[in-house]
N, C-alpha and C. Protein backbone atom coordinates (compact mmCIF):
# COMPACT_ATOMS: atom_id res chain seq x y z
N UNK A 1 4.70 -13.34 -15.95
CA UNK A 1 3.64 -12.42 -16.34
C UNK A 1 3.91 -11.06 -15.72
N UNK A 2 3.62 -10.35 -16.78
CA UNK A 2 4.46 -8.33 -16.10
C UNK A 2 2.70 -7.93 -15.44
N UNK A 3 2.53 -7.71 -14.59
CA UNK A 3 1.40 -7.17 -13.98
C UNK A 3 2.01 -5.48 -13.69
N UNK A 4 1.22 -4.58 -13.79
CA UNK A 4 1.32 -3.57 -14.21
C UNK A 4 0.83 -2.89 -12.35
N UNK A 5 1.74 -2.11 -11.96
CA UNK A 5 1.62 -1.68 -10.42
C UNK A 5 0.94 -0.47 -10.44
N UNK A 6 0.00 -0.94 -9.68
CA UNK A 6 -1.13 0.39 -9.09
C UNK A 6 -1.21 0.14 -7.70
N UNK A 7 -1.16 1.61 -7.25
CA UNK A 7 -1.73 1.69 -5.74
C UNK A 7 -2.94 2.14 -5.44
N UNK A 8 -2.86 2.26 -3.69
CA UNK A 8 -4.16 3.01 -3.70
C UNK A 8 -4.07 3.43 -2.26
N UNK A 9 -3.34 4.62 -1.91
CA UNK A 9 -3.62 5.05 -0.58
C UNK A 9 -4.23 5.09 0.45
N UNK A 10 -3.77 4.84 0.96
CA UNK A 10 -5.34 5.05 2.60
C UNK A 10 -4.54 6.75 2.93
N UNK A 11 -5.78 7.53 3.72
CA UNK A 11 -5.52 8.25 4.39
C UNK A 11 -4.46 9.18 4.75
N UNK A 12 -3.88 8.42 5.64
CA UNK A 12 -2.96 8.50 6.22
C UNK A 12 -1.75 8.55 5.66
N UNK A 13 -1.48 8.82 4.44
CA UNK A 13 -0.11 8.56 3.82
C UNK A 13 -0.18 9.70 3.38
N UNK A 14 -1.34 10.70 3.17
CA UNK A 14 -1.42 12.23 2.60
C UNK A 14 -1.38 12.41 1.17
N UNK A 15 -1.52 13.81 0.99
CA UNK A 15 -1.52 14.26 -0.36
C UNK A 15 0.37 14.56 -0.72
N UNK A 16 0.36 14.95 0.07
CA UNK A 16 2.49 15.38 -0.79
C UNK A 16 2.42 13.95 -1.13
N UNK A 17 2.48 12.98 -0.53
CA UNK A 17 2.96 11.45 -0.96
C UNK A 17 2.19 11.34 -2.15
N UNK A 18 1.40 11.64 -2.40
CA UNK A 18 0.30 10.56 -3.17
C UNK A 18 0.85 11.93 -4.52
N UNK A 19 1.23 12.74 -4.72
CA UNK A 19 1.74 14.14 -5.79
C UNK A 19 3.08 13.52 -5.90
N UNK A 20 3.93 13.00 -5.31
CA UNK A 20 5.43 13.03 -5.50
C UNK A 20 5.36 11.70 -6.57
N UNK A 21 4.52 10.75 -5.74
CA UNK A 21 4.52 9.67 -6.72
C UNK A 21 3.80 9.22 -7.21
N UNK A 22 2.91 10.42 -8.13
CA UNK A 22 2.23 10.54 -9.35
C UNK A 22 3.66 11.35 -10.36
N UNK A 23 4.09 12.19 -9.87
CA UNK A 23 5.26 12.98 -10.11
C UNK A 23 6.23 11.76 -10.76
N UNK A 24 6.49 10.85 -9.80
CA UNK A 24 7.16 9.54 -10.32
C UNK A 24 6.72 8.72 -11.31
N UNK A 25 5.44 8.98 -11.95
CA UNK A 25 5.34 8.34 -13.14
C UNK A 25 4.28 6.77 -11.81
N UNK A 26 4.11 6.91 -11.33
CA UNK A 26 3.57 5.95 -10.35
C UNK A 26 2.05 6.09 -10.69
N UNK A 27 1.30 4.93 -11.10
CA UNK A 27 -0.15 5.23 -11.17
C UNK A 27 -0.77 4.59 -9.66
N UNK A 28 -1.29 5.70 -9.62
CA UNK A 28 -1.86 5.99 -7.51
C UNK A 28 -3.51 6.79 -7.14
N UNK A 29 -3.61 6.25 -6.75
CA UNK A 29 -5.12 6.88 -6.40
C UNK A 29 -5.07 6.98 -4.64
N UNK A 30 -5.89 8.05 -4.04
CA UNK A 30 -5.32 8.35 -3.01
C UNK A 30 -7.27 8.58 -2.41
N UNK A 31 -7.40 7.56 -1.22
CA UNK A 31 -8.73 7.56 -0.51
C UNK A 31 -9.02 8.93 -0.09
N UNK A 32 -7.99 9.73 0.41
CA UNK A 32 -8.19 11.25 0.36
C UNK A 32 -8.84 12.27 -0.06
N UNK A 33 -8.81 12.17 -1.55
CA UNK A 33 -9.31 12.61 -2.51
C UNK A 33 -10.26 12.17 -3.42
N UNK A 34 -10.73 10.76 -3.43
CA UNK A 34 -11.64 10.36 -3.70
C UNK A 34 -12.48 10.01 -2.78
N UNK A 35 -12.54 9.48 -2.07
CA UNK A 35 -13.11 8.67 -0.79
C UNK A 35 -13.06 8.65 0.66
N UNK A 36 -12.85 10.28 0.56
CA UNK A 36 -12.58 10.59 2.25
C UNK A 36 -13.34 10.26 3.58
N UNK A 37 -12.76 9.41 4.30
CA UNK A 37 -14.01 8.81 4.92
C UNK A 37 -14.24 7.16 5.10
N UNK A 38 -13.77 6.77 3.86
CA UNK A 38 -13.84 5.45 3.39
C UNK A 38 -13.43 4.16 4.71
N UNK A 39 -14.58 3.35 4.91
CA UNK A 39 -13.74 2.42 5.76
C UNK A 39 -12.75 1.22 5.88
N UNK A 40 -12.56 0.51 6.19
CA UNK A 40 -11.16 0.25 5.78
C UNK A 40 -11.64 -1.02 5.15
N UNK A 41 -12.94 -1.64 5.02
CA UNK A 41 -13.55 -2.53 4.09
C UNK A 41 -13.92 -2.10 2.83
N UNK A 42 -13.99 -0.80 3.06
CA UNK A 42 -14.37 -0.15 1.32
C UNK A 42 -13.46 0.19 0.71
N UNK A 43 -12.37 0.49 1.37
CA UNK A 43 -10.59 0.43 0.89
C UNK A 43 -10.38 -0.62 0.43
N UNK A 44 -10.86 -2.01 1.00
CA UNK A 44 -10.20 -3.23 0.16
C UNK A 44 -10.98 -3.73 -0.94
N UNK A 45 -12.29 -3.24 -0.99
CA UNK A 45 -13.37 -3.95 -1.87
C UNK A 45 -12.58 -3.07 -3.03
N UNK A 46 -12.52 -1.44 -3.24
CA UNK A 46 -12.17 -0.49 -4.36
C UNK A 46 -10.64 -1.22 -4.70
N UNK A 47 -9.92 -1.41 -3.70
CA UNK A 47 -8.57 -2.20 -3.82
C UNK A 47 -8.55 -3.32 -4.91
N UNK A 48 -9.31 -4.38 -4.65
CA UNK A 48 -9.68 -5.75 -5.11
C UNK A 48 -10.17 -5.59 -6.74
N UNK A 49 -11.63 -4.38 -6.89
CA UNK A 49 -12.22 -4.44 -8.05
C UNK A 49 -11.53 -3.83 -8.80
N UNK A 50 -10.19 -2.75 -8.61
CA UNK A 50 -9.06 -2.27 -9.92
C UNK A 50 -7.74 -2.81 -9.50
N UNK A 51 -7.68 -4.01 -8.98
CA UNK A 51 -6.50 -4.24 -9.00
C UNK A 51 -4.98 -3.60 -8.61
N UNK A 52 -5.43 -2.97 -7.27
CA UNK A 52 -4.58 -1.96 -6.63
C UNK A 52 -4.12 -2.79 -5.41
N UNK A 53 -2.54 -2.30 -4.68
CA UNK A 53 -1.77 -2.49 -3.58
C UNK A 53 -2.66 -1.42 -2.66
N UNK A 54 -3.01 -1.68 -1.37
CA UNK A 54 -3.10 -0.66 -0.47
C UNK A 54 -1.76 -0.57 0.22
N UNK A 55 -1.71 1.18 0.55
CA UNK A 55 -0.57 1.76 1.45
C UNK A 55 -0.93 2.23 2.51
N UNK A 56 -0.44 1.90 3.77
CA UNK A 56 -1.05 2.52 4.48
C UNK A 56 -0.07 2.17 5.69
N UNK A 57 -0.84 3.12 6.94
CA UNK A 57 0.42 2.90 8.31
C UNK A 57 -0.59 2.56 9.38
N UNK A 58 -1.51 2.02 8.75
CA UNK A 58 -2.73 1.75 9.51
C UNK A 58 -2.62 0.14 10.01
N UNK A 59 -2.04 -0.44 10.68
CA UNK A 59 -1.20 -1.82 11.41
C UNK A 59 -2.78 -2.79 11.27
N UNK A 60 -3.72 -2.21 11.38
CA UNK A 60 -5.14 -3.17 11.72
C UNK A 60 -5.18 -3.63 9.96
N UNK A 61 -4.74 -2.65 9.06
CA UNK A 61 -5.03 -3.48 7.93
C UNK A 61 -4.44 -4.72 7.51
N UNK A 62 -3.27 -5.25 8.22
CA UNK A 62 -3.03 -6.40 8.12
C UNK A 62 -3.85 -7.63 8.79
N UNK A 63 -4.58 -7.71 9.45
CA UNK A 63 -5.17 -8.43 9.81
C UNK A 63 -6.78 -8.35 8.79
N UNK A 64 -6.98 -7.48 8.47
CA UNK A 64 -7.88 -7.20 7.47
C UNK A 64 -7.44 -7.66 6.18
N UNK A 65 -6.29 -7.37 6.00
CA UNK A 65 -5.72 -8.31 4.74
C UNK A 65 -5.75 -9.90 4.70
N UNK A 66 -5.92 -10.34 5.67
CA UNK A 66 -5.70 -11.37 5.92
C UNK A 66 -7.33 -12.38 5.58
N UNK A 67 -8.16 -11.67 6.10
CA UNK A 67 -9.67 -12.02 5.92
C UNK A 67 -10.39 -11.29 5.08
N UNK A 68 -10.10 -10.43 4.46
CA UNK A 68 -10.74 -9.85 3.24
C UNK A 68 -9.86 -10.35 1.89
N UNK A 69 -8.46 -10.34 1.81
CA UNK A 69 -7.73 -10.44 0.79
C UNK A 69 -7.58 -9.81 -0.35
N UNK A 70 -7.01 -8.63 -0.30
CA UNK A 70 -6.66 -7.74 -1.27
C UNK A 70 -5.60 -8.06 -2.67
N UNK A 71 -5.62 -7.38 -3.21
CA UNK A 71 -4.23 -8.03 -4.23
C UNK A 71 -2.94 -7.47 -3.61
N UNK A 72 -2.31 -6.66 -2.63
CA UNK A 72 -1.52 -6.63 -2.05
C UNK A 72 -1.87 -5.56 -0.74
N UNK A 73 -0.70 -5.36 0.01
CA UNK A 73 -1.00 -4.54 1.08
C UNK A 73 0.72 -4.12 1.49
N UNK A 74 0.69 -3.00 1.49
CA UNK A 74 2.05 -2.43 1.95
C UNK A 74 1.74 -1.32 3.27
N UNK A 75 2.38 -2.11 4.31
CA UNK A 75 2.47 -1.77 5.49
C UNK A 75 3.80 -0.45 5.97
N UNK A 76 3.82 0.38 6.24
CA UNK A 76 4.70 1.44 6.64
C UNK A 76 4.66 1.41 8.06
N UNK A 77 5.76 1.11 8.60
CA UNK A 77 6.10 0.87 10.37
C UNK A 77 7.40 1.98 10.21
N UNK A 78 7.19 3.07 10.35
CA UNK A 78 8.21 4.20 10.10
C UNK A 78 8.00 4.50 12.02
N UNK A 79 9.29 4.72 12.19
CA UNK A 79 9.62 5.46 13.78
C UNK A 79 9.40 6.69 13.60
N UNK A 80 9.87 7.36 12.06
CA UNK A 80 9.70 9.09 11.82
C UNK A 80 8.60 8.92 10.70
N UNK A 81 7.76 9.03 10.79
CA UNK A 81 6.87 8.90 9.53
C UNK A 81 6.46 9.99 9.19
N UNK A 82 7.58 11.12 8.94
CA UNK A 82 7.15 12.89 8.28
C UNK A 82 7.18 12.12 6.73
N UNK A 83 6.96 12.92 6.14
CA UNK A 83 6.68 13.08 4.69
C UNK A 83 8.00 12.64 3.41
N UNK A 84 9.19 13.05 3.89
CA UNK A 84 10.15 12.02 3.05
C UNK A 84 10.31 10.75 3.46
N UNK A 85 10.50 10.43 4.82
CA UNK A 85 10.37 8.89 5.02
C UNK A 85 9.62 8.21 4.46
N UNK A 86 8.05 8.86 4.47
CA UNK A 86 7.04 7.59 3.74
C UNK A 86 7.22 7.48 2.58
N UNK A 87 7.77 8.52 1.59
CA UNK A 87 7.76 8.71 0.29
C UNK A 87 9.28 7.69 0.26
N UNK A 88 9.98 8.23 0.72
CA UNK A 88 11.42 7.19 0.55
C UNK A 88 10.97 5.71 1.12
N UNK A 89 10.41 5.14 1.82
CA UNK A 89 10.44 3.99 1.89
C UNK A 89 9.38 3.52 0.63
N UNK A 90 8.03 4.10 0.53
CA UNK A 90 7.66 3.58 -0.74
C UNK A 90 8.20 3.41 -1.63
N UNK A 91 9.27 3.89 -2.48
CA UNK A 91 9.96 4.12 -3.61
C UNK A 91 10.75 2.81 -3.16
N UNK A 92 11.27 2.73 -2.34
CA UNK A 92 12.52 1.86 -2.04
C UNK A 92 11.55 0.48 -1.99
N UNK A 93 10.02 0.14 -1.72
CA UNK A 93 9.69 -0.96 -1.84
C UNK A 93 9.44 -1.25 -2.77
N UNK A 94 8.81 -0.40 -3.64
CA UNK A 94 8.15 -0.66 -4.85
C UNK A 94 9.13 -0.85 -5.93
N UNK A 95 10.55 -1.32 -5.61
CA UNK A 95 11.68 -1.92 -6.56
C UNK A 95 10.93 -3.23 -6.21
N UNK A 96 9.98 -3.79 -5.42
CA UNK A 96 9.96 -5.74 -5.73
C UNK A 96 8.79 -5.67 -6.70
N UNK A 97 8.10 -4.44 -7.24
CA UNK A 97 7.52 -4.31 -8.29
C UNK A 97 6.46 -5.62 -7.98
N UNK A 98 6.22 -6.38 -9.40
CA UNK A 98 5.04 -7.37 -9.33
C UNK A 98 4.96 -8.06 -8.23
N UNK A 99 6.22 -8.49 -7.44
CA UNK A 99 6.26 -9.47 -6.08
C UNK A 99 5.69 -8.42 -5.17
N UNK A 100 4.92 -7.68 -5.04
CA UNK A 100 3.93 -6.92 -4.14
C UNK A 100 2.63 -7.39 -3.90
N UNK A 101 2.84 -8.16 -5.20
CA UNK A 101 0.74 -8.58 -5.58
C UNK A 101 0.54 -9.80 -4.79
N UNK A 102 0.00 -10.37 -3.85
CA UNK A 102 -0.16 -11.15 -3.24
C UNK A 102 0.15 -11.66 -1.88
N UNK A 103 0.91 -9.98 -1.02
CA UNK A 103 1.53 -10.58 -0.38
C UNK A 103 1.27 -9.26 0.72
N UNK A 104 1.37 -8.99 1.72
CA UNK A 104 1.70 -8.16 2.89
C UNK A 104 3.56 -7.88 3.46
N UNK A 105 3.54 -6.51 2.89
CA UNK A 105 4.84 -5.77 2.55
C UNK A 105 5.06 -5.36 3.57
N UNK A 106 5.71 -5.20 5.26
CA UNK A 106 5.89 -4.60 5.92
C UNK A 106 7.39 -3.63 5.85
N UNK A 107 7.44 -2.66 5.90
CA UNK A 107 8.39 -2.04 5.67
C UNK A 107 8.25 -0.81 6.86
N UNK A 108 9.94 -1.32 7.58
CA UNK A 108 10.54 -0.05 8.79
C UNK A 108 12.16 0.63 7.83
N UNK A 109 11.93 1.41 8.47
CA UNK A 109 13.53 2.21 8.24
C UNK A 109 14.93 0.97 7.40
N UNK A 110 14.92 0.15 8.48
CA UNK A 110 15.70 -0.80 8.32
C UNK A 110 15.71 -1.97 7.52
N UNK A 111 14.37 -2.32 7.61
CA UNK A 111 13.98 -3.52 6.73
C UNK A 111 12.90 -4.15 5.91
N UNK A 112 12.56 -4.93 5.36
CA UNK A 112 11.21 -5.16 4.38
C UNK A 112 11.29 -6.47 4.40
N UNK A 113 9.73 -6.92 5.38
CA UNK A 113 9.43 -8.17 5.95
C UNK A 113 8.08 -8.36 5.04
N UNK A 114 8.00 -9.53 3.72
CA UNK A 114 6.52 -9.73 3.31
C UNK A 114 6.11 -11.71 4.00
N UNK A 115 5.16 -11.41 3.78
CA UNK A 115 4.12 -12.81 3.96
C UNK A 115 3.21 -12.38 3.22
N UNK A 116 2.63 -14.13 2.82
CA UNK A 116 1.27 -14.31 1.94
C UNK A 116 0.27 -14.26 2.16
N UNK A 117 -0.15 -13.10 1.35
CA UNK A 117 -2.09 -13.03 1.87
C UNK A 117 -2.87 -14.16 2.37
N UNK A 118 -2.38 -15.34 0.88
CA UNK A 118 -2.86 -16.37 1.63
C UNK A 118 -2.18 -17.55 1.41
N UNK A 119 -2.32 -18.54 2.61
CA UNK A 119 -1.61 -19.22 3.50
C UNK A 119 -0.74 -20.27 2.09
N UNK A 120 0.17 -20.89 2.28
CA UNK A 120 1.04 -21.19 1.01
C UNK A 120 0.48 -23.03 1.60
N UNK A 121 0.18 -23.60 0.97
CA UNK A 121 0.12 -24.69 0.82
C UNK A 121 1.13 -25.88 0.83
């Protein structure tokens, strides 16, 4: 089944990011600009009801992923986290395309570590 990839920024990932990859043909919505402010439970509820990945470099949302359960969560653990890094590692994750939906994406410089939202049976 082709599930169709949407994000949804937190914060912290900014506006250049959230322009470059709209620029990319990427459909993205950015808490910034809609929802400035937003807490990180109203990030996953808006997450959940359109069927969006959260992005974010915010480390507590994985554990929030975990007990709220989003349709995905992509984690950014960048050592340089200026403005091409985040944009280059997003791009570079978002090649596992649909295998995003269900799962907690951690991604450093070096590597891309996921686990399941929820627990595999």
């Amino acid at each position: 089944m082709h599930q169709e990839l949407k994000l949804l920024l937190d914060e912290n990932i900014g506006i250049k990011v959230y322009e470059e990859l709209k620029r990319h043909g990427i459909k993205v919505q950015s808490v910034i600009i809609e929802k400035r402010g937003a807490s990180d439970e109203e990030i996953v509820e808006i997450a959940k009801k359109h069927g969006k990945i959260i992005v974010t470099m915010d480390k507590d949302f994985g554990y929030i992923a975990l007990s709220h359960k989003p349709p995905g969560l992509i984690l950014l653990r960048l050592n340089d986290p200026k403005i091409q890094n985040r944009l280059h590692a997003i791009l570079k994750v978002l090649e596992l395309r649909a295998e995003l939906y269900g799962y907690i994406t951690i991604i450093s410089e070096t590597i891309i570590r996921r686990r399941p939202i929820e627990p595999q049976s």
